[in-house]
PDB file of N, CA and C in Angstrom:
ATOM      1  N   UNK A   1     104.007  97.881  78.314  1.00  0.00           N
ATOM      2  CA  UNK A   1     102.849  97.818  77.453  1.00  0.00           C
ATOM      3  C   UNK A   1     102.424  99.250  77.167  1.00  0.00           C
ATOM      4  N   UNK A   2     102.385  99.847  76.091  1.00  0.00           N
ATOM      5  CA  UNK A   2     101.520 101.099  75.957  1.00  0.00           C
ATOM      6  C   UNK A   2     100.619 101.026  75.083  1.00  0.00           C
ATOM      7  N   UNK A   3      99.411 101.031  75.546  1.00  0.00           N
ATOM      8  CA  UNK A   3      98.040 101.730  75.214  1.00  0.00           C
ATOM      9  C   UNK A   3      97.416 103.215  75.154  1.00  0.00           C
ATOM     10  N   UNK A   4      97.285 103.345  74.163  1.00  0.00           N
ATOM     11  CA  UNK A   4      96.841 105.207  74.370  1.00  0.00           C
ATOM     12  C   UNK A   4      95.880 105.104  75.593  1.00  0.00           C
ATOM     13  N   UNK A   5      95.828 105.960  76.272  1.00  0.00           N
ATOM     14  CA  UNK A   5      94.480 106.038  76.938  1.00  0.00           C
ATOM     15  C   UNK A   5      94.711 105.247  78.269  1.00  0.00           C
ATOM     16  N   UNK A   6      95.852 104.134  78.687  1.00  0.00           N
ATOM     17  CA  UNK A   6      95.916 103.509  79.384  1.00  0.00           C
ATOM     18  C   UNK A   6      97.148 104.151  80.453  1.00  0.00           C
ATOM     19  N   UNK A   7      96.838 104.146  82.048  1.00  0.00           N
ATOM     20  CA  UNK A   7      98.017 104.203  82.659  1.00  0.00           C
ATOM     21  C   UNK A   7      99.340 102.719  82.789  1.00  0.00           C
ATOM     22  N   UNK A   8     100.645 103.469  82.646  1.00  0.00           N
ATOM     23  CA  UNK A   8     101.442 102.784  82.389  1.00  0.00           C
ATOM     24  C   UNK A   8     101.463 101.343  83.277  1.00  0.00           C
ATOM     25  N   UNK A   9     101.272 101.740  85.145  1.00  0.00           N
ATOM     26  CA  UNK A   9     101.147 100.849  85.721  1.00  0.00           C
ATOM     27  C   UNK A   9      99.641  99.754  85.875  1.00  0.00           C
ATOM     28  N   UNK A  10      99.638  98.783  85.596  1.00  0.00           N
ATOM     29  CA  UNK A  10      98.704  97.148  85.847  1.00  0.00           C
ATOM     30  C   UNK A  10      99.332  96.268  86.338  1.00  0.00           C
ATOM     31  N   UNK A  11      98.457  95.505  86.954  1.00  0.00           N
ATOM     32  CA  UNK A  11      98.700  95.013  88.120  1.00  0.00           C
ATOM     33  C   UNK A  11      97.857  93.215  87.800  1.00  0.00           C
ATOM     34  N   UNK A  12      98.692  92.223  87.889  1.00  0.00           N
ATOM     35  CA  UNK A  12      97.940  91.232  87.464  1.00  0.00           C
ATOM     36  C   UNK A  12      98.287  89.595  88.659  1.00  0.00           C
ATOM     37  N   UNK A  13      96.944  89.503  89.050  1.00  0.00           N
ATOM     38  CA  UNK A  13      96.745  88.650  89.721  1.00  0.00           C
ATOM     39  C   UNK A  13      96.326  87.172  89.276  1.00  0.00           C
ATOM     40  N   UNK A  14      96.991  86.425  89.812  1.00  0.00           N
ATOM     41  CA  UNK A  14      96.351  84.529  89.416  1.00  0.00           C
ATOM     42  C   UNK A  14      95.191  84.667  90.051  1.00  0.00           C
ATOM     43  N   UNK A  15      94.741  83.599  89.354  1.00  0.00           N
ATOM     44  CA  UNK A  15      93.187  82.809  90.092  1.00  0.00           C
ATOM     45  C   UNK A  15      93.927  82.078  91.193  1.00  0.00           C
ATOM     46  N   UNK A  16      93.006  82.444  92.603  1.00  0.00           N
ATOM     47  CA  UNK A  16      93.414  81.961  93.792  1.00  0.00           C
ATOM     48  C   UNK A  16      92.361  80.975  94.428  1.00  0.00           C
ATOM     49  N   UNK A  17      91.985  80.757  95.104  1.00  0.00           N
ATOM     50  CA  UNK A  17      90.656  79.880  95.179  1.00  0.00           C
ATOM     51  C   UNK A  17      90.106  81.099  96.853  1.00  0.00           C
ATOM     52  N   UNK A  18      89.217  80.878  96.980  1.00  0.00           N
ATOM     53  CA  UNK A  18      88.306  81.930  98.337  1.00  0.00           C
ATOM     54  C   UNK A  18      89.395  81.804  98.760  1.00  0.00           C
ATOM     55  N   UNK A  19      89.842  80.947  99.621  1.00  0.00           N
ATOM     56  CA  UNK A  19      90.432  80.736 100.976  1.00  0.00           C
ATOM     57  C   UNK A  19      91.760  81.018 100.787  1.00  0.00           C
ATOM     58  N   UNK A  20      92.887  81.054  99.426  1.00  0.00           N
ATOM     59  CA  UNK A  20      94.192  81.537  99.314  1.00  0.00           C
ATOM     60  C   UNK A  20      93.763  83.473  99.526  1.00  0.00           C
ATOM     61  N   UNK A  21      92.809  83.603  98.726  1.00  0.00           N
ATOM     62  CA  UNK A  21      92.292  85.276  98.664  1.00  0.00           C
ATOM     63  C   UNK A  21      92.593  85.573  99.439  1.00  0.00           C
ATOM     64  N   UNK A  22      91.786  85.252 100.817  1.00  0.00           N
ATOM     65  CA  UNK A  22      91.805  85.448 101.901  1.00  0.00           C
ATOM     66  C   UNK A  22      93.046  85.375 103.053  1.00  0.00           C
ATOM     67  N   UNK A  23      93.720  84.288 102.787  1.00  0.00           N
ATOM     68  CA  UNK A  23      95.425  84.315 103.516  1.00  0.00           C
ATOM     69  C   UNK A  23      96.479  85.045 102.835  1.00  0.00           C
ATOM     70  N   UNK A  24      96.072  85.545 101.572  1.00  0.00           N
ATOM     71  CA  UNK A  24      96.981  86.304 100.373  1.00  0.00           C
ATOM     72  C   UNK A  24      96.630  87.819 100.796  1.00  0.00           C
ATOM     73  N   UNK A  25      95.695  88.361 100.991  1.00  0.00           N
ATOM     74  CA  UNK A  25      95.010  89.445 101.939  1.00  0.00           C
ATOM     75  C   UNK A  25      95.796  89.623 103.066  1.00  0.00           C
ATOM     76  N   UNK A  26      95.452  88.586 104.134  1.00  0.00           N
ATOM     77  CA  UNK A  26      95.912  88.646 105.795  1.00  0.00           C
ATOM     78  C   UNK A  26      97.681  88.816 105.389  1.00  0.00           C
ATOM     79  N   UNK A  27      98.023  88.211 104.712  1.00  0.00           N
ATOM     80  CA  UNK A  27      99.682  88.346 104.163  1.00  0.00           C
ATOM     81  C   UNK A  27     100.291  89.187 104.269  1.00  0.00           C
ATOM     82  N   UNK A  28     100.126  89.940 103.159  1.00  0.00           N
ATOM     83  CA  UNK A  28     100.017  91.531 102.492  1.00  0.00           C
ATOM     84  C   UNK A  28      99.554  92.027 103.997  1.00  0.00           C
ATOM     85  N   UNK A  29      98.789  92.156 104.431  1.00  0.00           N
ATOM     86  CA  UNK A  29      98.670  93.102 105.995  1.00  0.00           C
ATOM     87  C   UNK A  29      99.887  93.182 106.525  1.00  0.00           C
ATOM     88  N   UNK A  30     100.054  91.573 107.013  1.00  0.00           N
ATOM     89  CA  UNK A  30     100.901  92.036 108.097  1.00  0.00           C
ATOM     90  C   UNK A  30     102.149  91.739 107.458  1.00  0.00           C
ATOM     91  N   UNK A  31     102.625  91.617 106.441  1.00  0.00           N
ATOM     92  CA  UNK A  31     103.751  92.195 106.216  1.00  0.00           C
ATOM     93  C   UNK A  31     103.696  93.397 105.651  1.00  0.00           C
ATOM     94  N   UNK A  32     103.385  93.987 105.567  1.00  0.00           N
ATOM     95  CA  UNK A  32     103.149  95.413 105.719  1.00  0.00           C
ATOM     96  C   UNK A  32     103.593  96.193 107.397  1.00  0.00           C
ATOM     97  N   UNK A  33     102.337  95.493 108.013  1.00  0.00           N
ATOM     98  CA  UNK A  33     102.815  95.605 109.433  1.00  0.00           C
ATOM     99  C   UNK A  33     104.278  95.450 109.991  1.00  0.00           C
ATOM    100  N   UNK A  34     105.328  94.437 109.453  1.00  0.00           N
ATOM    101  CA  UNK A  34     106.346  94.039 110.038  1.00  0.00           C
ATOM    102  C   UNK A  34     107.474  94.147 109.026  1.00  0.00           C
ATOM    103  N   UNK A  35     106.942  95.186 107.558  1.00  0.00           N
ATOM    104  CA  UNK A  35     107.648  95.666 107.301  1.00  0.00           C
ATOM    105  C   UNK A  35     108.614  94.911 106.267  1.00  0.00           C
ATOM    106  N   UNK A  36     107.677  93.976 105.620  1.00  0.00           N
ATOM    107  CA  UNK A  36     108.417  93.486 104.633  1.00  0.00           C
ATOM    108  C   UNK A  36     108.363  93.982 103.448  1.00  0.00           C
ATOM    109  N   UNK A  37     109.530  93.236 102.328  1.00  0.00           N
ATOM    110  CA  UNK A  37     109.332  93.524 101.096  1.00  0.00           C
ATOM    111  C   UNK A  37     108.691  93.630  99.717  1.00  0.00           C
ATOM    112  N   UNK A  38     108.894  91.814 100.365  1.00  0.00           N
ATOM    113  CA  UNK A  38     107.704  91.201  99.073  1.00  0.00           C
ATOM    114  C   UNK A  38     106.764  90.055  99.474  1.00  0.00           C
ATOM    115  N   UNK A  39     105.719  89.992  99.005  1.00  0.00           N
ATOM    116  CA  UNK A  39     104.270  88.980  99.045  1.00  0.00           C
ATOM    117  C   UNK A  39     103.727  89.380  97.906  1.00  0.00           C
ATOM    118  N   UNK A  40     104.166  87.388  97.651  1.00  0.00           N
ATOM    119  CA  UNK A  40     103.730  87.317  95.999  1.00  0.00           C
ATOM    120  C   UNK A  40     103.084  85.931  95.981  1.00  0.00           C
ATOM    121  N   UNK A  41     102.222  85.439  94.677  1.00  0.00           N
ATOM    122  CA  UNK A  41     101.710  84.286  94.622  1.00  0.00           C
ATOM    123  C   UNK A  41     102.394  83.320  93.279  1.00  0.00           C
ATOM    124  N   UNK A  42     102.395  82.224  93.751  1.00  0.00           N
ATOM    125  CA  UNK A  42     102.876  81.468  92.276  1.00  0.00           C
ATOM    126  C   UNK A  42     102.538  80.539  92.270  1.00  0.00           C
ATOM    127  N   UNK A  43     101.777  80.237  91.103  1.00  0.00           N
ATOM    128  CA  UNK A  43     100.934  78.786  90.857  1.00  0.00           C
ATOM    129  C   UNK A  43     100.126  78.505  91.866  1.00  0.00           C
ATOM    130  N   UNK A  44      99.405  79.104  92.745  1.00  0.00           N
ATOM    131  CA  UNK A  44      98.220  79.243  93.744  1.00  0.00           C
ATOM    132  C   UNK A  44      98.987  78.951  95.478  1.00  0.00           C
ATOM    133  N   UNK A  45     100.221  79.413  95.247  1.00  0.00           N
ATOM    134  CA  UNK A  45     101.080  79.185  96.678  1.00  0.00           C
ATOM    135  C   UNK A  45     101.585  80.745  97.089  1.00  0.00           C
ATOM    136  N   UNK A  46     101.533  80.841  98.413  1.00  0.00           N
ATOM    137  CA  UNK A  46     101.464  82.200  98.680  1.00  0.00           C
ATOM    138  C   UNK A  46     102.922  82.200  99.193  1.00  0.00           C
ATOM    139  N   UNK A  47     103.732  83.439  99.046  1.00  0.00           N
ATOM    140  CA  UNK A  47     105.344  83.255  99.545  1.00  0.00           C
ATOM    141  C   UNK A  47     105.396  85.099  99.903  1.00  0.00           C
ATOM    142  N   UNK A  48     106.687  84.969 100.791  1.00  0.00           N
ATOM    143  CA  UNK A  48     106.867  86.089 101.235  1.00  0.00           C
ATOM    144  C   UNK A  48     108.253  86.559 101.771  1.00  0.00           C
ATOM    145  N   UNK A  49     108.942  87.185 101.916  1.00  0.00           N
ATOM    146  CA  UNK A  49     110.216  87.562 101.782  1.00  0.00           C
ATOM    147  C   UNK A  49     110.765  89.277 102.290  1.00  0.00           C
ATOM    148  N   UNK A  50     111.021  89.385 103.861  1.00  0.00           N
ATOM    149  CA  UNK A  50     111.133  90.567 104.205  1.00  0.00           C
ATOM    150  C   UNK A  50     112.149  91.078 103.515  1.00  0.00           C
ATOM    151  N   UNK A  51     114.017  90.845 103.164  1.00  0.00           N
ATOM    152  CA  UNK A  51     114.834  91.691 102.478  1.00  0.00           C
ATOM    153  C   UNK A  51     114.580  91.136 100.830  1.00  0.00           C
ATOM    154  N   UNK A  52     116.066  91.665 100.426  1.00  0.00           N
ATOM    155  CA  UNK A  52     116.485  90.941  98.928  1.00  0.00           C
ATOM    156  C   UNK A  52     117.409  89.319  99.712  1.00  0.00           C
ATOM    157  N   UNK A  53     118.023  89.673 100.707  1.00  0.00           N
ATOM    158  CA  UNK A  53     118.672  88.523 100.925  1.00  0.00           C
ATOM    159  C   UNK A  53     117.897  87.360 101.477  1.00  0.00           C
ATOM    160  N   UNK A  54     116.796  87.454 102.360  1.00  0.00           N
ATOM    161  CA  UNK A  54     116.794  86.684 103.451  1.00  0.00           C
ATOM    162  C   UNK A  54     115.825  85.884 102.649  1.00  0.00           C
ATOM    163  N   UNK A  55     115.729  84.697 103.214  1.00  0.00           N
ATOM    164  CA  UNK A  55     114.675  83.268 102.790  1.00  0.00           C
ATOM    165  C   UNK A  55     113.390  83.770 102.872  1.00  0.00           C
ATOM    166  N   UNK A  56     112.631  82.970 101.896  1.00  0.00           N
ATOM    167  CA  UNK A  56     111.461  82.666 101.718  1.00  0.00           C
ATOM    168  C   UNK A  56     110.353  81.940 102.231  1.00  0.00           C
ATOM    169  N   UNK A  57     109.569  82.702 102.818  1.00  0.00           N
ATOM    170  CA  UNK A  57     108.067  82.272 103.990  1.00  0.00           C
ATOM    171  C   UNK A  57     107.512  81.315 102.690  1.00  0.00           C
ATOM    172  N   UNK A  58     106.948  80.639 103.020  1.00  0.00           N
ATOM    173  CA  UNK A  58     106.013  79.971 102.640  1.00  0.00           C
ATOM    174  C   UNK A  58     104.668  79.701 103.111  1.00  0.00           C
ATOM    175  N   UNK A  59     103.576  80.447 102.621  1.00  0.00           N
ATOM    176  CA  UNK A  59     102.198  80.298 103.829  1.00  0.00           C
ATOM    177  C   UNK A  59     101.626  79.448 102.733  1.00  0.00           C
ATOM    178  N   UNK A  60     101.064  78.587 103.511  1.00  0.00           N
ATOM    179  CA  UNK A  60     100.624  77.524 102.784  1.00  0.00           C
ATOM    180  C   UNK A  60      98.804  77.472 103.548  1.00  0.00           C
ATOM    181  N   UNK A  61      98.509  78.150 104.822  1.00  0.00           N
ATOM    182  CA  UNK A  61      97.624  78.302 105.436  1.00  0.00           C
ATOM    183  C   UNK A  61      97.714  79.239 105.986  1.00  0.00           C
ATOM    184  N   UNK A  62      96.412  79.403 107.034  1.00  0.00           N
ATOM    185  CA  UNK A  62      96.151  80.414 107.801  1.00  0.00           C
ATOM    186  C   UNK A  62      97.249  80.385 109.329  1.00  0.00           C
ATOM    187  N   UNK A  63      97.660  79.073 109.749  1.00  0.00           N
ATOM    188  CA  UNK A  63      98.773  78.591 110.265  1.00  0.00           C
ATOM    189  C   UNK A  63     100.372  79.468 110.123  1.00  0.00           C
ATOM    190  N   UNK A  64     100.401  79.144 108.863  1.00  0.00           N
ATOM    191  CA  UNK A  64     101.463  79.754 107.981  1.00  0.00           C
ATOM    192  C   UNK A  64     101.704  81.269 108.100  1.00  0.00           C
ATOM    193  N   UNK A  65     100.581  82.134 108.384  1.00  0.00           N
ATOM    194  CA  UNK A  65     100.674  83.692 108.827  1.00  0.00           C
ATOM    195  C   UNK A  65     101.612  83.452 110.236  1.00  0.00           C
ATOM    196  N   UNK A  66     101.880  82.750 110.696  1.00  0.00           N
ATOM    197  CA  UNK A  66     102.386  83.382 112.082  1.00  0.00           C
ATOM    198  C   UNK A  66     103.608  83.072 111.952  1.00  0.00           C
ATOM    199  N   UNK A  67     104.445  83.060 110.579  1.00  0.00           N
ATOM    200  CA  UNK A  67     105.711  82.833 109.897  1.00  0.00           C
ATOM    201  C   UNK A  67     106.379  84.407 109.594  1.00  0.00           C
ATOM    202  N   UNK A  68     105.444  84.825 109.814  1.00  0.00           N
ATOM    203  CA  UNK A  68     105.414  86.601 109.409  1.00  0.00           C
ATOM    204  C   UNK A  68     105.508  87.356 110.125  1.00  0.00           C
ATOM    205  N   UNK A  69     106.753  87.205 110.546  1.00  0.00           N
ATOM    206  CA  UNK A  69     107.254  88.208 112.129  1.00  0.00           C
ATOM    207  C   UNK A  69     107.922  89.193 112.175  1.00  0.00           C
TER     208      UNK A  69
END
């Protein structure tokens, strides 16, 4: 997208409801912490994925964080 005046990188988030915010947050931490790749949202479901190869977390709750090892 170029806009005069605009930096190249934006960043665009779904509508999540409080409580995905909030486990979509804790997510992003600790995979950070443990060193993953990607944590992303789709269609209000939170997923996560330490390489390019390996399977896909699915946090579906606050439960679901301790999938993130």
């Amino acid at each position: 997208m170029c806009i005069q005046g605009v930096s190249d990188e934006f960043y665009v988030n779904e509508h999540l409801t409080m409580q995905n915010k909030l486990i979509y947050k804790e997510a992003r931490r600790l995979a950070k912490l443990k060193q993953y790749k990607y944590v992303w949202t789709k269609n209000g479901e939170i997923f996560a994925r330490k390489e390019d190869t390996s399977g896909v977390i699915i946090v579906k709750d606050t439960e679901g964080l301790k999938n993130i090892k």
